[in-house]
C-alpha atoms as a PDB file:
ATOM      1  CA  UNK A   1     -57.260 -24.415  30.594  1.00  0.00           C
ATOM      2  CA  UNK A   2     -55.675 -26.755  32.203  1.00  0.00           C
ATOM      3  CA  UNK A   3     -56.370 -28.298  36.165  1.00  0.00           C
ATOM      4  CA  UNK A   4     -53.796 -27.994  38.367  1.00  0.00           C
ATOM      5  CA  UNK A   5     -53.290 -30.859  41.353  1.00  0.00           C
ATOM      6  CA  UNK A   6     -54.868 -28.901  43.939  1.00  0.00           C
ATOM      7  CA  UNK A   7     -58.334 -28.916  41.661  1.00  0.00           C
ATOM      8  CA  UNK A   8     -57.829 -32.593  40.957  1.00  0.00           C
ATOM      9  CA  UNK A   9     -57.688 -33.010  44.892  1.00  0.00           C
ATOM     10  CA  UNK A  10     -60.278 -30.949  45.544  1.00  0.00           C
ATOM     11  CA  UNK A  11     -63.062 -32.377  43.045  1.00  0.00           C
ATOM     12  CA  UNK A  12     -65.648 -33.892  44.585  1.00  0.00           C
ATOM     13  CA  UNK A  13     -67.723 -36.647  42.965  1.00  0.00           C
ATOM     14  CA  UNK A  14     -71.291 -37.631  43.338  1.00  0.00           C
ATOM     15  CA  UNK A  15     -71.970 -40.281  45.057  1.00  0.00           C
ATOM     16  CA  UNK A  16     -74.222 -42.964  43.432  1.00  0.00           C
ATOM     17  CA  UNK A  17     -76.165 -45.858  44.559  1.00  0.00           C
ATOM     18  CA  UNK A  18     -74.271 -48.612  41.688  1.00  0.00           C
ATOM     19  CA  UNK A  19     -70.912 -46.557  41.550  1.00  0.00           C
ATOM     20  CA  UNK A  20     -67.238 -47.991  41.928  1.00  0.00           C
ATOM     21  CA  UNK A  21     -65.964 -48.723  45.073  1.00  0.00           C
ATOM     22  CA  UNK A  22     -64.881 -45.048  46.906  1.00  0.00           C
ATOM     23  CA  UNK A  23     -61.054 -46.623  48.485  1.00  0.00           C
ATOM     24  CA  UNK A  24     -60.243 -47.999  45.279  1.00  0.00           C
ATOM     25  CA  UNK A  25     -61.625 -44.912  43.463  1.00  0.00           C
ATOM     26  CA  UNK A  26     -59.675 -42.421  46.083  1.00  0.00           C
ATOM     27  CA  UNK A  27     -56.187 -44.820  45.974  1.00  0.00           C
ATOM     28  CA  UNK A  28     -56.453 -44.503  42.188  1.00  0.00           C
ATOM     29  CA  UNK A  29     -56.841 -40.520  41.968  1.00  0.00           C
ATOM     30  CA  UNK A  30     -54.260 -40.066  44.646  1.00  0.00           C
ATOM     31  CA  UNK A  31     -51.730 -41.967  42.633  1.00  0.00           C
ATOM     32  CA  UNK A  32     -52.964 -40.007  39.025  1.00  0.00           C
ATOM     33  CA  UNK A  33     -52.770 -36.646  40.807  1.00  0.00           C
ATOM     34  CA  UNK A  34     -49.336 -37.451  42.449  1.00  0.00           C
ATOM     35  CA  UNK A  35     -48.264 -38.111  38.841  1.00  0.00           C
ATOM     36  CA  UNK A  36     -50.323 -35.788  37.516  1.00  0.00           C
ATOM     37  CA  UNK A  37     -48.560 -33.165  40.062  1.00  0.00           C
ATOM     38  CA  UNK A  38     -44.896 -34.508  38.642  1.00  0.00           C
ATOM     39  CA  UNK A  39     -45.717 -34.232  35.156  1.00  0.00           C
ATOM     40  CA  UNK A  40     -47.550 -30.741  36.282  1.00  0.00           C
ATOM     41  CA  UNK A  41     -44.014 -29.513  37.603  1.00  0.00           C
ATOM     42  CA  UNK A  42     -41.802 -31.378  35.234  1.00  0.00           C
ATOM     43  CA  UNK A  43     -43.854 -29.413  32.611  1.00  0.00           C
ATOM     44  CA  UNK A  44     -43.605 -25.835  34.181  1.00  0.00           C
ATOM     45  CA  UNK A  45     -39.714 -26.396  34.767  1.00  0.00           C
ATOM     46  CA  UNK A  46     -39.645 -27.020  31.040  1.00  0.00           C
ATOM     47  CA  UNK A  47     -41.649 -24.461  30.104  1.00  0.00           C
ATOM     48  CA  UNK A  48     -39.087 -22.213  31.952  1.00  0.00           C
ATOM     49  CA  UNK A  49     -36.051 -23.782  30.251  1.00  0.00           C
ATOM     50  CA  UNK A  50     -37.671 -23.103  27.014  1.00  0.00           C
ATOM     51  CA  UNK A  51     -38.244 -19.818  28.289  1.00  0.00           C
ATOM     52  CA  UNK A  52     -34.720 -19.155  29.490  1.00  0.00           C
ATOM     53  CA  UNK A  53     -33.872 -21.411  25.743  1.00  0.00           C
ATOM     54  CA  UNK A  54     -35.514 -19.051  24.089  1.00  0.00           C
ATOM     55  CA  UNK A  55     -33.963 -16.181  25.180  1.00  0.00           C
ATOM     56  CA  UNK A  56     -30.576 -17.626  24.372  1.00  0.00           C
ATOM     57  CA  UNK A  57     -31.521 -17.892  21.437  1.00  0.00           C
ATOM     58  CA  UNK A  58     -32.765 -14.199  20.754  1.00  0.00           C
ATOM     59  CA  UNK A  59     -29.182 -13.009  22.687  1.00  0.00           C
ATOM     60  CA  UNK A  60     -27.420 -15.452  20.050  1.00  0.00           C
ATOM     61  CA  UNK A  61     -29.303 -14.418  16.848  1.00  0.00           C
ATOM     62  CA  UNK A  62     -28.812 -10.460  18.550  1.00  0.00           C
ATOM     63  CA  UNK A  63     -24.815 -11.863  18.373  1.00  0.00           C
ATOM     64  CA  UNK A  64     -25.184 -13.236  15.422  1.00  0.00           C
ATOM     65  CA  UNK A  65     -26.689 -10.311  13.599  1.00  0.00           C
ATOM     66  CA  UNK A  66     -23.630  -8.368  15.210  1.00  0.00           C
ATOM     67  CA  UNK A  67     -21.295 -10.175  13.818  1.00  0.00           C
ATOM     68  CA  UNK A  68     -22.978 -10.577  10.528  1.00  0.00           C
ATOM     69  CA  UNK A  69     -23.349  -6.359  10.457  1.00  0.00           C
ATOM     70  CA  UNK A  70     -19.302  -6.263  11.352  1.00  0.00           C
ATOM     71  CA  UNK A  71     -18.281  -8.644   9.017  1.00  0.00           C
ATOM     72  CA  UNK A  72     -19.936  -6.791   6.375  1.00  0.00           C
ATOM     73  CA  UNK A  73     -18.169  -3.723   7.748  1.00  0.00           C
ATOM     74  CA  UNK A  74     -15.055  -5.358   7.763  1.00  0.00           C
ATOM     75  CA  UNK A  75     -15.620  -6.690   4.248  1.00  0.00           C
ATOM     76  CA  UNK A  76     -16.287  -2.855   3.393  1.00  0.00           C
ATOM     77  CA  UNK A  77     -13.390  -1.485   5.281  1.00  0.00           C
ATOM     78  CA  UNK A  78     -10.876  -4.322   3.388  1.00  0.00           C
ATOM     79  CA  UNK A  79     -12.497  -3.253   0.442  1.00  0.00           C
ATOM     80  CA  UNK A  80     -11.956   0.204   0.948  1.00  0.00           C
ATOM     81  CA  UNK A  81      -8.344  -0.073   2.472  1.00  0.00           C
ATOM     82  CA  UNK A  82      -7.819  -2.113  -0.636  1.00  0.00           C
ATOM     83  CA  UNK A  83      -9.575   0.514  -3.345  1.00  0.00           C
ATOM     84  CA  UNK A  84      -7.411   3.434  -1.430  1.00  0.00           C
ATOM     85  CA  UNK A  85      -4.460   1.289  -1.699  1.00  0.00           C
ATOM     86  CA  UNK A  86      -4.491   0.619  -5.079  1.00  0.00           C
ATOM     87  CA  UNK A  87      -5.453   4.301  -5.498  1.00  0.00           C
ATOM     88  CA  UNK A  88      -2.497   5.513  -3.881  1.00  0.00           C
ATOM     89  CA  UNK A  89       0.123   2.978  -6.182  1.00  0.00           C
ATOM     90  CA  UNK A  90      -1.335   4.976  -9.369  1.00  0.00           C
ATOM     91  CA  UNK A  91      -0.571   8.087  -7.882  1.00  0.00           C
ATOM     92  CA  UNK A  92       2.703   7.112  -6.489  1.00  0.00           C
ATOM     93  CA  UNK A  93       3.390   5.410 -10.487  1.00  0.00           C
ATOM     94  CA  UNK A  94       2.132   8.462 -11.853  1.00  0.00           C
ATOM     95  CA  UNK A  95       4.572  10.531  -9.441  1.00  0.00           C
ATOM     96  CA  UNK A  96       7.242   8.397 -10.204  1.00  0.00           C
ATOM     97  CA  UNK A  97       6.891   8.462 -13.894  1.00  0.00           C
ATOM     98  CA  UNK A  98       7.081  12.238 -13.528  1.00  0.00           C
ATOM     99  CA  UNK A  99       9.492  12.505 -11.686  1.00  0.00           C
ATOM    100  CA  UNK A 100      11.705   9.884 -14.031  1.00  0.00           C
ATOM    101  CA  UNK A 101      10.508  12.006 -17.112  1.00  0.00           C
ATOM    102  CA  UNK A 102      11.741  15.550 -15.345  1.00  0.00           C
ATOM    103  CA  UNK A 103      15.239  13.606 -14.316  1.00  0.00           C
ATOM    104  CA  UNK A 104      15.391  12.196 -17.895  1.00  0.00           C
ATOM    105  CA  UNK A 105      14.341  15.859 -19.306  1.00  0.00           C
ATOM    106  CA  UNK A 106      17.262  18.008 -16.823  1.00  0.00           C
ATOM    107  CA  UNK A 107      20.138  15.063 -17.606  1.00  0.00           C
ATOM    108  CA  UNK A 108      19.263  15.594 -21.388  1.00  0.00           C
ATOM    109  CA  UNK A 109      19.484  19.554 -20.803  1.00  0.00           C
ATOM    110  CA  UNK A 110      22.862  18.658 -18.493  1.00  0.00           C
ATOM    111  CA  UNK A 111      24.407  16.513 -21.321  1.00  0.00           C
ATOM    112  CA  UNK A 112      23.399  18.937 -23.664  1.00  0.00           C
ATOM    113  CA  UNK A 113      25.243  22.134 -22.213  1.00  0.00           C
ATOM    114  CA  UNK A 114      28.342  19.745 -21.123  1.00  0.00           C
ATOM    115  CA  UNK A 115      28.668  18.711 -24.835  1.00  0.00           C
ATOM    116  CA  UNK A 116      27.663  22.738 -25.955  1.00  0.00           C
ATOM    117  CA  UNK A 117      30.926  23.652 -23.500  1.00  0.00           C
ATOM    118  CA  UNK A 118      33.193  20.892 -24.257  1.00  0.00           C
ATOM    119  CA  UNK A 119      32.281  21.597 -28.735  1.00  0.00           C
ATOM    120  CA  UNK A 120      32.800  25.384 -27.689  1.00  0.00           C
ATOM    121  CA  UNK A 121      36.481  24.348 -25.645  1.00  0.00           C
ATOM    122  CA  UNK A 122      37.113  22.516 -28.649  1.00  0.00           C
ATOM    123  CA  UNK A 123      36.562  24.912 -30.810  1.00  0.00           C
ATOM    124  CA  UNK A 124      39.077  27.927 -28.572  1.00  0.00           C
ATOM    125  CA  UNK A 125      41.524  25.075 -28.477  1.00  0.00           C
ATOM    126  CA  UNK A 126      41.120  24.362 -31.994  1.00  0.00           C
ATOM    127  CA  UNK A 127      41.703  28.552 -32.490  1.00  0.00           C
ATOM    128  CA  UNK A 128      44.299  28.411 -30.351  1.00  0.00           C
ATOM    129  CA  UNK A 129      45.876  25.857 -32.036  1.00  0.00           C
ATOM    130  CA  UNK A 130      45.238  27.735 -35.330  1.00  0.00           C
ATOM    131  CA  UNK A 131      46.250  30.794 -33.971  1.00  0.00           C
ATOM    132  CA  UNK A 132      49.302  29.291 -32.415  1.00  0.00           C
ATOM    133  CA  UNK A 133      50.516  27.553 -36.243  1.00  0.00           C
ATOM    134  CA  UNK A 134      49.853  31.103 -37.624  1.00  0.00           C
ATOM    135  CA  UNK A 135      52.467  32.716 -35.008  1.00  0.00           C
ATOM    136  CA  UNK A 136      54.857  30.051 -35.370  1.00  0.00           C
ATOM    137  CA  UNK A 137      54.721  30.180 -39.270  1.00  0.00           C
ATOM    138  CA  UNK A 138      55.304  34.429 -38.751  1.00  0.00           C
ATOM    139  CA  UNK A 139      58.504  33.460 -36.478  1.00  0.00           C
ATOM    140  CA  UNK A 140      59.839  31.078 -39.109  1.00  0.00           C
ATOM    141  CA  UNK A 141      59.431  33.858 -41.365  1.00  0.00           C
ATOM    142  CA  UNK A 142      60.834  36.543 -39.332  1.00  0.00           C
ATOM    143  CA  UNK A 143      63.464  34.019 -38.381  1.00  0.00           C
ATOM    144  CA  UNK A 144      64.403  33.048 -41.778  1.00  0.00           C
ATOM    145  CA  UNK A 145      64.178  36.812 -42.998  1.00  0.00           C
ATOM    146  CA  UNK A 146      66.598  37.522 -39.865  1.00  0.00           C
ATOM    147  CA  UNK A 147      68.851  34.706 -40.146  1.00  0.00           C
ATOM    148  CA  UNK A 148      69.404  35.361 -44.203  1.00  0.00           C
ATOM    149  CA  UNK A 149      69.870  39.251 -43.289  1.00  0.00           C
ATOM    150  CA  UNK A 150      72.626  37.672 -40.795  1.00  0.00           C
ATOM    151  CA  UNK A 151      73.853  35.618 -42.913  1.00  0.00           C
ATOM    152  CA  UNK A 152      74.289  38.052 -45.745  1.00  0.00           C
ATOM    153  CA  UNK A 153      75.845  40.605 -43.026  1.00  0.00           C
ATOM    154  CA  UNK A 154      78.090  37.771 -42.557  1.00  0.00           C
ATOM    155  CA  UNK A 155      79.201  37.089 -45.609  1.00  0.00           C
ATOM    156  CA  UNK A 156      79.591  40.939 -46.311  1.00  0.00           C
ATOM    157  CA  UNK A 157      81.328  40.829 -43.259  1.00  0.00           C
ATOM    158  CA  UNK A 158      83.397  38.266 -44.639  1.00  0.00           C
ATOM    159  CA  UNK A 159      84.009  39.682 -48.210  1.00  0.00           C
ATOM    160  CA  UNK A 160      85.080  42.968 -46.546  1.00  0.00           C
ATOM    161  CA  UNK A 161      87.593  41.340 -43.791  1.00  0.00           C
ATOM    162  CA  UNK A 162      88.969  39.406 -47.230  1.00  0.00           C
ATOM    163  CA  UNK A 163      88.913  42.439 -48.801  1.00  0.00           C
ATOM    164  CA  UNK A 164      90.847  44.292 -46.603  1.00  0.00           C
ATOM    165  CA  UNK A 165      93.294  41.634 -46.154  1.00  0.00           C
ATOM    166  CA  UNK A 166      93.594  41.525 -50.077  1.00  0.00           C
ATOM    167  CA  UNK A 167      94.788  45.084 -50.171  1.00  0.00           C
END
């Protein structure tokens, strides 16, 4: 252990009959213990700034361990948001390609009863038409049939007004 000033003041030597002269003996010990005493308290304020050091440092690698735990949890959370977001693109892809291939699928169906209706109009039209030709080939018949039957009343007509005029 080590003496403190007060026991370096306090010792007491023996005296001796051939020993070193006591004032220059006491002078010297009074100026080591006076340093001794500022290296004594220069050495117990250091031992408290190591002390108070020390426990910076423990409150720094506690802060440092903090931030080394939430920057792992922020590296987990990015790579979370990141796996969900990608996630959520293949579902809204997927989605979307359904949804193109059910549009696609109805305007197929669409164009395909538009063009059923517009071939069946074509083909009433084209009956019509048909049916139309058919009546006006009938009139031209009838209309010949009654125009030669007028035309031979006429002409009957005719022979028997020049007949009669003859006699």
């Amino acid at each position: 252990m080590v003496m403190t000033p007060l026991e370096l003041k306090e010792h007491e030597f023996k005296k001796a009959f051939r020993g070193y002269a006591e004032e220059e003996v006491d002078d010297f010990l009074e100026r080591v213990i006076k340093d001794y005493e500022d290296l004594y308290r220069e050495n117990l304020s250091l031992k408290e700034q190591i002390e108070l050091k020390e426990g910076n440092i423990g409150q720094y690698r506690n802060l440092e361990e903090t931030l080394k735990s939430t920057l792992v949890v922020a590296q987990q959370t990015a790579q979370d948001l990141r796996f969900n977001a990608e996630r959520e693109v293949e579902v809204i892809k997927a989605s979307a390609h359904k949804d193109a291939a059910t549009l696609i699928k109805e305007s197929q169906l669409k164009a395909e009863e538009i063009i059923n209706q517009a071939r069946e109009e074509a083909r009433a039209i084209i009956r019509e038409y048909e049916d139309v030709q058919k009546r006006t080939q009938i009139l031209k018949v009838k209309l010949r049939s009654f125009l030669k039957a007028q035309l031979e009343l006429v002409d009957e007509a005719a022979a028997t007004i020049m007949d009669d005029e003859g006699e």
